[in-house]
N, C-alpha and C. Protein backbone atom coordinates (compact mmCIF):
# COMPACT_ATOMS: atom_id res chain seq x y z
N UNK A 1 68.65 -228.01 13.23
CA UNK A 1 70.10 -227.89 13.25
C UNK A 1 70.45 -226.49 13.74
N UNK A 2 71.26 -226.61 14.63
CA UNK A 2 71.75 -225.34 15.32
C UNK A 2 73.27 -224.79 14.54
N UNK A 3 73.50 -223.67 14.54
CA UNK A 3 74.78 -223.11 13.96
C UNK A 3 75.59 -222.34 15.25
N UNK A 4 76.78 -222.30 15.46
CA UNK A 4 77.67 -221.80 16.75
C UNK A 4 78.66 -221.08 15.80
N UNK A 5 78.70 -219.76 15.28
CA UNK A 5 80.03 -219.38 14.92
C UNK A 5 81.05 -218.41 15.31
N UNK A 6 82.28 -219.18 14.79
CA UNK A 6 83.51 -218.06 15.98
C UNK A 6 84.26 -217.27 14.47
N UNK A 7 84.87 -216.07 14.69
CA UNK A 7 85.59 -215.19 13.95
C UNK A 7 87.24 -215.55 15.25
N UNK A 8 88.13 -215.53 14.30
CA UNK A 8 89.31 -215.20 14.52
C UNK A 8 90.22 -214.69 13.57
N UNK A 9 91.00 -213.59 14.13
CA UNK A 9 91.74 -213.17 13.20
C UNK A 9 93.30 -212.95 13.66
N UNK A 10 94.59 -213.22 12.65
CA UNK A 10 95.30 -213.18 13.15
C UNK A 10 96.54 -212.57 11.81
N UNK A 11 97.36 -212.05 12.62
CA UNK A 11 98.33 -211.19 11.70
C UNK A 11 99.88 -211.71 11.95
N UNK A 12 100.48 -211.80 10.84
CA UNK A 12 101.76 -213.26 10.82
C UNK A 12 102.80 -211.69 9.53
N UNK A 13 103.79 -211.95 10.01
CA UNK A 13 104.95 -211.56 8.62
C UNK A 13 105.00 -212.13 8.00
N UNK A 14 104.14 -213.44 7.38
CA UNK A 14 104.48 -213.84 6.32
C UNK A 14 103.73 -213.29 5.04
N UNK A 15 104.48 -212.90 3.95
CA UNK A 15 103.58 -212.40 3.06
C UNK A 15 102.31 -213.37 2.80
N UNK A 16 101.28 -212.95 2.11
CA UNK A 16 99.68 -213.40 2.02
C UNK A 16 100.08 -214.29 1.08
N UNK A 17 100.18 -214.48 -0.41
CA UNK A 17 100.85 -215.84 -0.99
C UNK A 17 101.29 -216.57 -0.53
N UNK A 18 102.36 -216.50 0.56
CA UNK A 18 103.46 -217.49 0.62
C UNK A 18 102.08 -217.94 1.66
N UNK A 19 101.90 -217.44 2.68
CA UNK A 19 100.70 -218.47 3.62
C UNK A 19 99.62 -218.71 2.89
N UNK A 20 99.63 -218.55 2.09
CA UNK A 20 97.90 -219.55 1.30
C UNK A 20 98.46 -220.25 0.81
N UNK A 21 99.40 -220.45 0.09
CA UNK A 21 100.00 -221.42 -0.68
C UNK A 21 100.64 -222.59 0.09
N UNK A 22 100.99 -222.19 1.48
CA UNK A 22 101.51 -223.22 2.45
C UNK A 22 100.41 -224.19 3.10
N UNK A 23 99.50 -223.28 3.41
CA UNK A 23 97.89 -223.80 4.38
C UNK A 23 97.10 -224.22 2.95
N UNK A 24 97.07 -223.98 1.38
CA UNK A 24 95.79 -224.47 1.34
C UNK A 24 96.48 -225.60 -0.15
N UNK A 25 97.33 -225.08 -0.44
CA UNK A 25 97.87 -225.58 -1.90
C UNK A 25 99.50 -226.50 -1.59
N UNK A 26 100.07 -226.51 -0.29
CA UNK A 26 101.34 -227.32 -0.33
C UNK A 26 100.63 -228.25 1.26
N UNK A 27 99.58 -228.33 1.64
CA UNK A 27 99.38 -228.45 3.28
C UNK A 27 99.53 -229.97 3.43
N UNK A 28 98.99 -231.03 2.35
CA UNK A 28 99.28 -232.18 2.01
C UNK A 28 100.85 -233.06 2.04
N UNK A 29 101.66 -232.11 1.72
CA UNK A 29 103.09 -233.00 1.82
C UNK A 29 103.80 -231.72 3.51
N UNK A 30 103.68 -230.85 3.66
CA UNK A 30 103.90 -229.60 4.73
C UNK A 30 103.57 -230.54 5.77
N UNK A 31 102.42 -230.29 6.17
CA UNK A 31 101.82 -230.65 7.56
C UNK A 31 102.39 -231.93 8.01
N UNK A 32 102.38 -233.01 7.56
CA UNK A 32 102.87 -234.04 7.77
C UNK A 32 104.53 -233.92 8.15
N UNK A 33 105.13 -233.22 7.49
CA UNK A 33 106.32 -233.22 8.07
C UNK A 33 106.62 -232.06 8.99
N UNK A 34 105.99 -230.82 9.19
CA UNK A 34 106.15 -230.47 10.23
C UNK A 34 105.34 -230.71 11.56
N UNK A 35 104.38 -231.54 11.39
CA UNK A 35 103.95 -232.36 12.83
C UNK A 35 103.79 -233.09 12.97
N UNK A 36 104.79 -234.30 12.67
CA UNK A 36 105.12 -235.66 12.88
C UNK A 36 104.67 -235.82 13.74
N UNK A 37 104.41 -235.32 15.24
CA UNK A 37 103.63 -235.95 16.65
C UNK A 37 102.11 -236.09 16.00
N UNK A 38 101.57 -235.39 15.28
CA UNK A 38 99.93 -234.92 15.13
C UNK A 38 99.52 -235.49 13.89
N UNK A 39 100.05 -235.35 12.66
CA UNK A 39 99.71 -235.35 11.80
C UNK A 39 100.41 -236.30 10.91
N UNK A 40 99.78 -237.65 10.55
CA UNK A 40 100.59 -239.01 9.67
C UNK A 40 100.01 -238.84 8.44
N UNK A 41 99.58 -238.24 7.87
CA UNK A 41 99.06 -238.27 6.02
C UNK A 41 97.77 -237.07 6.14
N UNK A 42 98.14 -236.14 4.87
CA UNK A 42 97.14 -236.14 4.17
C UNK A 42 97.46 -236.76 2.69
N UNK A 43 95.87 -236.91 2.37
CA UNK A 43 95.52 -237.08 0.94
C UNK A 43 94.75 -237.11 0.44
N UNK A 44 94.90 -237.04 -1.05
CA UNK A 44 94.00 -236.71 -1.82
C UNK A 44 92.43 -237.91 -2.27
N UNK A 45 91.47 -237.80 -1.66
CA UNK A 45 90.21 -238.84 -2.02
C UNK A 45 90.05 -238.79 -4.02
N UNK A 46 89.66 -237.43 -3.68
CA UNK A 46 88.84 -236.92 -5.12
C UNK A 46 89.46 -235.87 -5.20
N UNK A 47 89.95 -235.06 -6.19
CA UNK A 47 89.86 -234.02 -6.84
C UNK A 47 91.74 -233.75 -6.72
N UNK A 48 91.84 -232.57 -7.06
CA UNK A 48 93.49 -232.27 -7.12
C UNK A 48 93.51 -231.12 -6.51
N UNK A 49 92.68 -230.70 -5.49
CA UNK A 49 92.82 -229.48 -4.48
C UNK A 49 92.02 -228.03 -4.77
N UNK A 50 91.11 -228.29 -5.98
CA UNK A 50 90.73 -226.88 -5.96
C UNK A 50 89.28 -227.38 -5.39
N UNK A 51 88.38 -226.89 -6.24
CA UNK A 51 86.83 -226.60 -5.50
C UNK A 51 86.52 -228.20 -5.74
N UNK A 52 85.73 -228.57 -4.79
CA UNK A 52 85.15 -230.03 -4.98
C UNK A 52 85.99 -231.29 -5.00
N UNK A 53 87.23 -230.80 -4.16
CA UNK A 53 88.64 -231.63 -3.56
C UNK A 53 87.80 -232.25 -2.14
N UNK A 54 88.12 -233.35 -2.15
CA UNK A 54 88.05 -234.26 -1.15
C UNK A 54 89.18 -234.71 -0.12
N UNK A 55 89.97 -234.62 0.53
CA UNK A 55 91.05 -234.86 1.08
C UNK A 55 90.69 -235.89 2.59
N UNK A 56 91.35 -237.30 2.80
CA UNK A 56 91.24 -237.58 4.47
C UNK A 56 93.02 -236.79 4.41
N UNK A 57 92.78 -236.79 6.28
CA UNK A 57 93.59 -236.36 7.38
C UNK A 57 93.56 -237.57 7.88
N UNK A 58 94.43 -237.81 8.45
CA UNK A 58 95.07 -239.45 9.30
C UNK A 58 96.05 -238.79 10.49
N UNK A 59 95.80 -238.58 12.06
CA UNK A 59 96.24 -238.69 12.97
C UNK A 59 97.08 -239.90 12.88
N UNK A 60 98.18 -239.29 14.26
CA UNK A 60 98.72 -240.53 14.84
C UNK A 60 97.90 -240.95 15.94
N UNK A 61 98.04 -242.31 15.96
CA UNK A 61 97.70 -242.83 16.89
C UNK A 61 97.88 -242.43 18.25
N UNK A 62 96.81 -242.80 19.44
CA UNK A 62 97.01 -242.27 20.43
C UNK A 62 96.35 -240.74 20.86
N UNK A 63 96.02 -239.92 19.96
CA UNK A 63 95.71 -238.36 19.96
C UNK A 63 93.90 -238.63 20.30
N UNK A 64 93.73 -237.46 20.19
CA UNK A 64 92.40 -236.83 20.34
C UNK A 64 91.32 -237.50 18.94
N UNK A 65 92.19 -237.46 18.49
CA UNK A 65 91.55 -237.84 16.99
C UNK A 65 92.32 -238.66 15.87
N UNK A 66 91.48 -239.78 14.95
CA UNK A 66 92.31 -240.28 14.26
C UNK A 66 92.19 -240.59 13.12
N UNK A 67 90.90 -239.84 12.54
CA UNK A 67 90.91 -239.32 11.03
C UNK A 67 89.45 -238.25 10.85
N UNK A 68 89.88 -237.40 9.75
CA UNK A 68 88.92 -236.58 9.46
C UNK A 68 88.55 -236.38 8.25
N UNK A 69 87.50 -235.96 7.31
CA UNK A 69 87.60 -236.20 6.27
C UNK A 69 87.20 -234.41 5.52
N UNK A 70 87.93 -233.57 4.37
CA UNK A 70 87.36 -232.67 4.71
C UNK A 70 86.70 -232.46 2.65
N UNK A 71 85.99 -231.15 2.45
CA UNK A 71 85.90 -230.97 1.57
C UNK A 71 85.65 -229.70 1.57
N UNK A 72 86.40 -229.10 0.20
CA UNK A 72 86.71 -228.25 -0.45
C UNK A 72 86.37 -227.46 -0.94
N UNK A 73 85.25 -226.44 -0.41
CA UNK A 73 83.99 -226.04 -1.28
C UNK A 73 84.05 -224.36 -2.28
N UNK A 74 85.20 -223.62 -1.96
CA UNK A 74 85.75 -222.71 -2.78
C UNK A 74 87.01 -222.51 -2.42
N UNK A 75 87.69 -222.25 -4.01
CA UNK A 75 89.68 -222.59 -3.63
C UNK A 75 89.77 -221.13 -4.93
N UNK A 76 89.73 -220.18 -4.08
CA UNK A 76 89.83 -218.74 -5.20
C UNK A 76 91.44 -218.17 -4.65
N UNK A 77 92.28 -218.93 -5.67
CA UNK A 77 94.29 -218.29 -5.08
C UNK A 77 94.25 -216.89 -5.65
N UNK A 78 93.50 -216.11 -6.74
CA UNK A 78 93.69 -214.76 -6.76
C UNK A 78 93.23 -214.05 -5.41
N UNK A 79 92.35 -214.18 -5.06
CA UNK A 79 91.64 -213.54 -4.04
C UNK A 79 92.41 -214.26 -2.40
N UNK A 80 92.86 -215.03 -3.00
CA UNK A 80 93.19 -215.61 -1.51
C UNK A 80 92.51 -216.18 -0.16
N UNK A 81 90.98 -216.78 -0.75
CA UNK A 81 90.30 -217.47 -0.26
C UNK A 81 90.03 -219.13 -0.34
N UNK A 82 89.87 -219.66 1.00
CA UNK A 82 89.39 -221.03 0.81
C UNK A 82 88.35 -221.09 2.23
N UNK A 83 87.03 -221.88 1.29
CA UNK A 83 85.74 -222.38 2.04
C UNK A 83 86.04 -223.97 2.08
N UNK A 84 86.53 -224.66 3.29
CA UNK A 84 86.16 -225.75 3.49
C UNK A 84 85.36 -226.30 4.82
N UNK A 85 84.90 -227.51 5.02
CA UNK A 85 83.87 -228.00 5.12
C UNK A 85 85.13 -229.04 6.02
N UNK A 86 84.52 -230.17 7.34
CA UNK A 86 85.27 -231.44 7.99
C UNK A 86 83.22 -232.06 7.89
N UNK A 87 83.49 -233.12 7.37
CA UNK A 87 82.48 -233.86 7.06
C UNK A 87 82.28 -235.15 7.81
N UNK A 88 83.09 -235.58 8.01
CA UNK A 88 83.41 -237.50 8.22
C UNK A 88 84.66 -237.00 9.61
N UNK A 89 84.58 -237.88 10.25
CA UNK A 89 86.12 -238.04 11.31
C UNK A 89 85.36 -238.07 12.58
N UNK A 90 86.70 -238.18 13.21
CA UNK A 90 86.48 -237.85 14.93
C UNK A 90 85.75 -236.60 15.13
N UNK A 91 86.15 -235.65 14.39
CA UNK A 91 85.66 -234.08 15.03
C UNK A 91 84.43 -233.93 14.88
N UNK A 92 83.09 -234.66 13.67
CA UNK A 92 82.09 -234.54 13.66
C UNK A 92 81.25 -236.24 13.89
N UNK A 93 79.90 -236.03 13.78
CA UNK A 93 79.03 -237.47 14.08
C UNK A 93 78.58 -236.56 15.88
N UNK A 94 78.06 -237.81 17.00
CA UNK A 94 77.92 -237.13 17.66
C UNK A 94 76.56 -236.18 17.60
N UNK A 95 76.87 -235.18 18.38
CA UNK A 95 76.32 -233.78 18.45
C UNK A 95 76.55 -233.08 17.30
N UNK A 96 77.58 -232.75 16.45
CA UNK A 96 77.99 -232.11 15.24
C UNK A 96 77.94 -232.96 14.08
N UNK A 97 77.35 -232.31 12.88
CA UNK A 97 76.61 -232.27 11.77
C UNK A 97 78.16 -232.37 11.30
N UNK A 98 78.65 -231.17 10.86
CA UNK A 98 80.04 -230.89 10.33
C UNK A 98 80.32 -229.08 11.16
N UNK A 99 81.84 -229.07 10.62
CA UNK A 99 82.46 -227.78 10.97
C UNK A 99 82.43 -226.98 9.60
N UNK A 100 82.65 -225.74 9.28
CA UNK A 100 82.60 -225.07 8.18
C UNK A 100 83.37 -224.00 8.61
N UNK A 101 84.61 -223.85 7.56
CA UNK A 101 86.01 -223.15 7.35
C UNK A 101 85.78 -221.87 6.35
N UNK A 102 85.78 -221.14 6.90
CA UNK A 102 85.82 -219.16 5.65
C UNK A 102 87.22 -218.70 6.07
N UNK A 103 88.34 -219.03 4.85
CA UNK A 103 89.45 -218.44 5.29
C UNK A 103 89.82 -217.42 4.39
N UNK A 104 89.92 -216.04 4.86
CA UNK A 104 90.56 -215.01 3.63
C UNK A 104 92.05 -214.55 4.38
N UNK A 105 92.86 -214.44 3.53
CA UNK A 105 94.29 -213.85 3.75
C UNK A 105 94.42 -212.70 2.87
N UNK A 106 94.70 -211.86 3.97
CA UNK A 106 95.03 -210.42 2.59
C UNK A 106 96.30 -210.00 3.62
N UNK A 107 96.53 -208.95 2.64
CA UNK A 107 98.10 -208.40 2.79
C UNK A 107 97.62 -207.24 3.66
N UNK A 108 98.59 -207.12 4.13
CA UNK A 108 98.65 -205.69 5.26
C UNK A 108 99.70 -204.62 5.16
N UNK A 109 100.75 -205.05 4.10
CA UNK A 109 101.49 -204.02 4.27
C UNK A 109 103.05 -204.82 4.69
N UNK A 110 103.84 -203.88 4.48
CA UNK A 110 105.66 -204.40 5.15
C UNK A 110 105.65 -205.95 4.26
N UNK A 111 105.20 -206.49 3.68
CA UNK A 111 105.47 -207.76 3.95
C UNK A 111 104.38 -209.04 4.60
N UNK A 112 103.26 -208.48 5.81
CA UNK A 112 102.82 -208.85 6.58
C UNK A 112 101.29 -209.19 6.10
N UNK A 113 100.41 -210.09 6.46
CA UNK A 113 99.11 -210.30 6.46
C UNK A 113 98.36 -210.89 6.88
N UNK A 114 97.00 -210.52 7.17
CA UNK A 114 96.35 -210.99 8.03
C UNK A 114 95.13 -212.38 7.51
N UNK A 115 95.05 -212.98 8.61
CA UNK A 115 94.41 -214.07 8.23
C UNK A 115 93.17 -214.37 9.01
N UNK A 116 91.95 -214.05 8.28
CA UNK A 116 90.67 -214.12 8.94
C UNK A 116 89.42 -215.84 8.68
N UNK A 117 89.46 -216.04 9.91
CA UNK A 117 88.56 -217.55 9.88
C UNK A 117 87.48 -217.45 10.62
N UNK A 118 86.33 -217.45 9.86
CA UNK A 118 85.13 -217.89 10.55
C UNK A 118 84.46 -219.18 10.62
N UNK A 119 84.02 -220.10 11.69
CA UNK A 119 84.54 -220.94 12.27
C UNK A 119 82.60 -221.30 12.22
N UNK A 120 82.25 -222.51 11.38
CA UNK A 120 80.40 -222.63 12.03
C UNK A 120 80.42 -223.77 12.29
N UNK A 121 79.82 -224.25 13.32
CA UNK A 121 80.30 -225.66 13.79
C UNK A 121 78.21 -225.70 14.11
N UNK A 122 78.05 -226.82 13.01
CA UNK A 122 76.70 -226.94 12.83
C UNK A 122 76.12 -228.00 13.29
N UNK A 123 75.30 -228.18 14.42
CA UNK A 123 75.02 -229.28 15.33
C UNK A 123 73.21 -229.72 14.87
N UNK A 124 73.37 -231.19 15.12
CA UNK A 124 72.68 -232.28 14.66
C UNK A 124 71.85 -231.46 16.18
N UNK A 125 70.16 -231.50 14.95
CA UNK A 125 68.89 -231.26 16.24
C UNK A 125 68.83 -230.05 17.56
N UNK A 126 68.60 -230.04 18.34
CA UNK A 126 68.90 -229.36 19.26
C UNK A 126 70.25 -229.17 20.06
N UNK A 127 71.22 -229.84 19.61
CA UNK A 127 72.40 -230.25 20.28
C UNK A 127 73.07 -229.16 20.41
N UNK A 128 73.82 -229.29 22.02
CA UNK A 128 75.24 -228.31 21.96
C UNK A 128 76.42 -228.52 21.78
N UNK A 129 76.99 -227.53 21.75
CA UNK A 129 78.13 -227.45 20.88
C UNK A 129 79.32 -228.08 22.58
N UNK A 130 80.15 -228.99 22.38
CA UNK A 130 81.22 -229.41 23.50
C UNK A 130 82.16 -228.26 23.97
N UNK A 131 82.05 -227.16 24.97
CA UNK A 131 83.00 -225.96 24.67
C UNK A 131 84.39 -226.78 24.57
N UNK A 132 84.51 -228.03 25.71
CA UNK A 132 85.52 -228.51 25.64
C UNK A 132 86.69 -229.20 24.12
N UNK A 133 85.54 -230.24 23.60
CA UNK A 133 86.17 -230.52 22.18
C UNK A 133 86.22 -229.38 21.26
N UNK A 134 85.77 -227.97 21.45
CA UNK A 134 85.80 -226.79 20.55
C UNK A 134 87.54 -226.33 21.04
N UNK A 135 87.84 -226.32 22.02
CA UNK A 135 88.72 -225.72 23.10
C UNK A 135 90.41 -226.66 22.16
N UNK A 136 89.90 -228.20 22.23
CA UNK A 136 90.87 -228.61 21.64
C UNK A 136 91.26 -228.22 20.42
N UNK A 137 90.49 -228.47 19.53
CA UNK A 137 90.54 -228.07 18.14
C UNK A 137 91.02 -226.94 17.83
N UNK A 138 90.78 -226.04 18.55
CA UNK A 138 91.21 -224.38 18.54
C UNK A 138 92.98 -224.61 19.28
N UNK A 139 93.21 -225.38 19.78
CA UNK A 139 94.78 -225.49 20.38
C UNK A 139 95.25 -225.91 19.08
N UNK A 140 95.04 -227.06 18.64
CA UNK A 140 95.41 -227.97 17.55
C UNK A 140 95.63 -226.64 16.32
N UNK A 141 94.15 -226.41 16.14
CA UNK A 141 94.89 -225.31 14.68
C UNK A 141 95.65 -224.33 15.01
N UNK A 142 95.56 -223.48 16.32
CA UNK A 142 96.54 -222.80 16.53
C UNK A 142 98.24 -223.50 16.65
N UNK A 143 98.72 -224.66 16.51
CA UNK A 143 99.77 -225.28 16.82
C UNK A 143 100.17 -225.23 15.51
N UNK A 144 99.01 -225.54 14.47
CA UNK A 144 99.31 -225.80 12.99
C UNK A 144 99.88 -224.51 12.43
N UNK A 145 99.04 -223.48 13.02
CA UNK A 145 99.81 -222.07 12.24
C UNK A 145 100.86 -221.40 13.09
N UNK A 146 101.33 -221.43 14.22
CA UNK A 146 102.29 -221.45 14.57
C UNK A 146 103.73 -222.31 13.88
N UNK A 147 103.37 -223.37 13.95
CA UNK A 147 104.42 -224.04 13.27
C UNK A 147 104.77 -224.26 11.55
N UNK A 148 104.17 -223.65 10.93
CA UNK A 148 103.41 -223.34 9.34
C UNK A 148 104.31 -222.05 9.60
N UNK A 149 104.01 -220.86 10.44
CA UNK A 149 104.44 -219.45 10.42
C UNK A 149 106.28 -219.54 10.67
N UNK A 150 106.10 -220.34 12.12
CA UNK A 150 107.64 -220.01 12.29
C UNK A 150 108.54 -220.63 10.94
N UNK A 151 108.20 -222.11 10.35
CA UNK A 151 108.63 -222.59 9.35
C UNK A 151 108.89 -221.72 8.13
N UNK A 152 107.86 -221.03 7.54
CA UNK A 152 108.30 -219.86 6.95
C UNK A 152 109.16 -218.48 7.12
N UNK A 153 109.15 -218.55 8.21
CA UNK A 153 109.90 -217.36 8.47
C UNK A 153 111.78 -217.71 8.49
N UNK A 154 111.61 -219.03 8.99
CA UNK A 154 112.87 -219.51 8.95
C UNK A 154 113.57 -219.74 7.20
N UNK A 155 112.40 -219.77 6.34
CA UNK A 155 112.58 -220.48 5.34
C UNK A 155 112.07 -219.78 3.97
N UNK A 156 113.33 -218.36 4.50
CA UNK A 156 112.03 -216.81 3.42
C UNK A 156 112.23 -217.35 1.58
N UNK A 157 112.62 -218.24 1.06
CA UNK A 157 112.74 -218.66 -0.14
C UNK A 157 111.46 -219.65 -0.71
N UNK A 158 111.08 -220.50 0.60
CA UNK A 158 109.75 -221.64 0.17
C UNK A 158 108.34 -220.94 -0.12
N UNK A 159 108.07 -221.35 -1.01
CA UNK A 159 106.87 -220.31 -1.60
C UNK A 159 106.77 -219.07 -1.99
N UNK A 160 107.86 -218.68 -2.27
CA UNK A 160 108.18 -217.34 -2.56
C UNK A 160 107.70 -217.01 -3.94
């Protein structure tokens, strides 16, 4: 099994609570309504969202993808970390084993904080990694926190 991993980091005005609490603890009833084109359900399999939470994702029809399944493998809200795992779905099987999620949010100051993801996308045998299906996925979550960010900013009371 081969490992491919990416670092990205990115810096948003939204305070560090209010975006962990949007992306890892409200993302289930959120996402769905702010990307009605992309995103028709999450929910809960197993658990109630902390460590050893099970959740499917359900695309709309028609997309790139049309379910994923993920799990939950550390949910630390003091520290402002979450380790998850996409196990089952469109995005893995194939060439890929699974993807593996390291997200920390810390504060920066003014108000503002930054949000760091390291990204291991762990491939079955000798296999490579699709730059192309990597390429999508990286549009897709960038769409999610764009529209997660501007939503908050419009909306300085939700999660406050």
């Amino acid at each position: 099994m081969g490992v491919t991993t990416y670092t990205d980091e990115v810096t948003t005005p939204i305070a560090a609570e209010r975006l962990f609490k949007a992306f890892f603890v409200e993302s289930n009833n959120l996402f769905p309504e702010l990307l009605p084109g992309l995103i028709k359900s999450i929910k809960f399999i197993e658990g109630e969202g902390g460590a050893g939470t099970i959740k499917q994702i359900e695309y709309l029809e028609g997309g790139t993808w049309k379910n994923m399944k993920t799990k939950i493998d550390e949910f630390d809200v003091k520290n402002l970390v979450c380790k998850y795992s996409i196990f089952e779905g469109d995005m893995v099987g194939g060439e890929l084993e699974t993807i593996s999620y390291d997200v920390k949010i810390e504060a920066c100051g003014d108000g503002k904080c930054t949000c760091r993801t390291i990204s291991k996308y762990h491939t079955k045998g000798d296999s490579v990694i699709n730059e192309e299906e990597m390429k999508r996925g990286k549009e897709k979550s960038e769409a999610i926190f764009k529209a997660v960010e501007k939503h908050l900013v419009e909306n300085p009371t939700i999660y406050a």
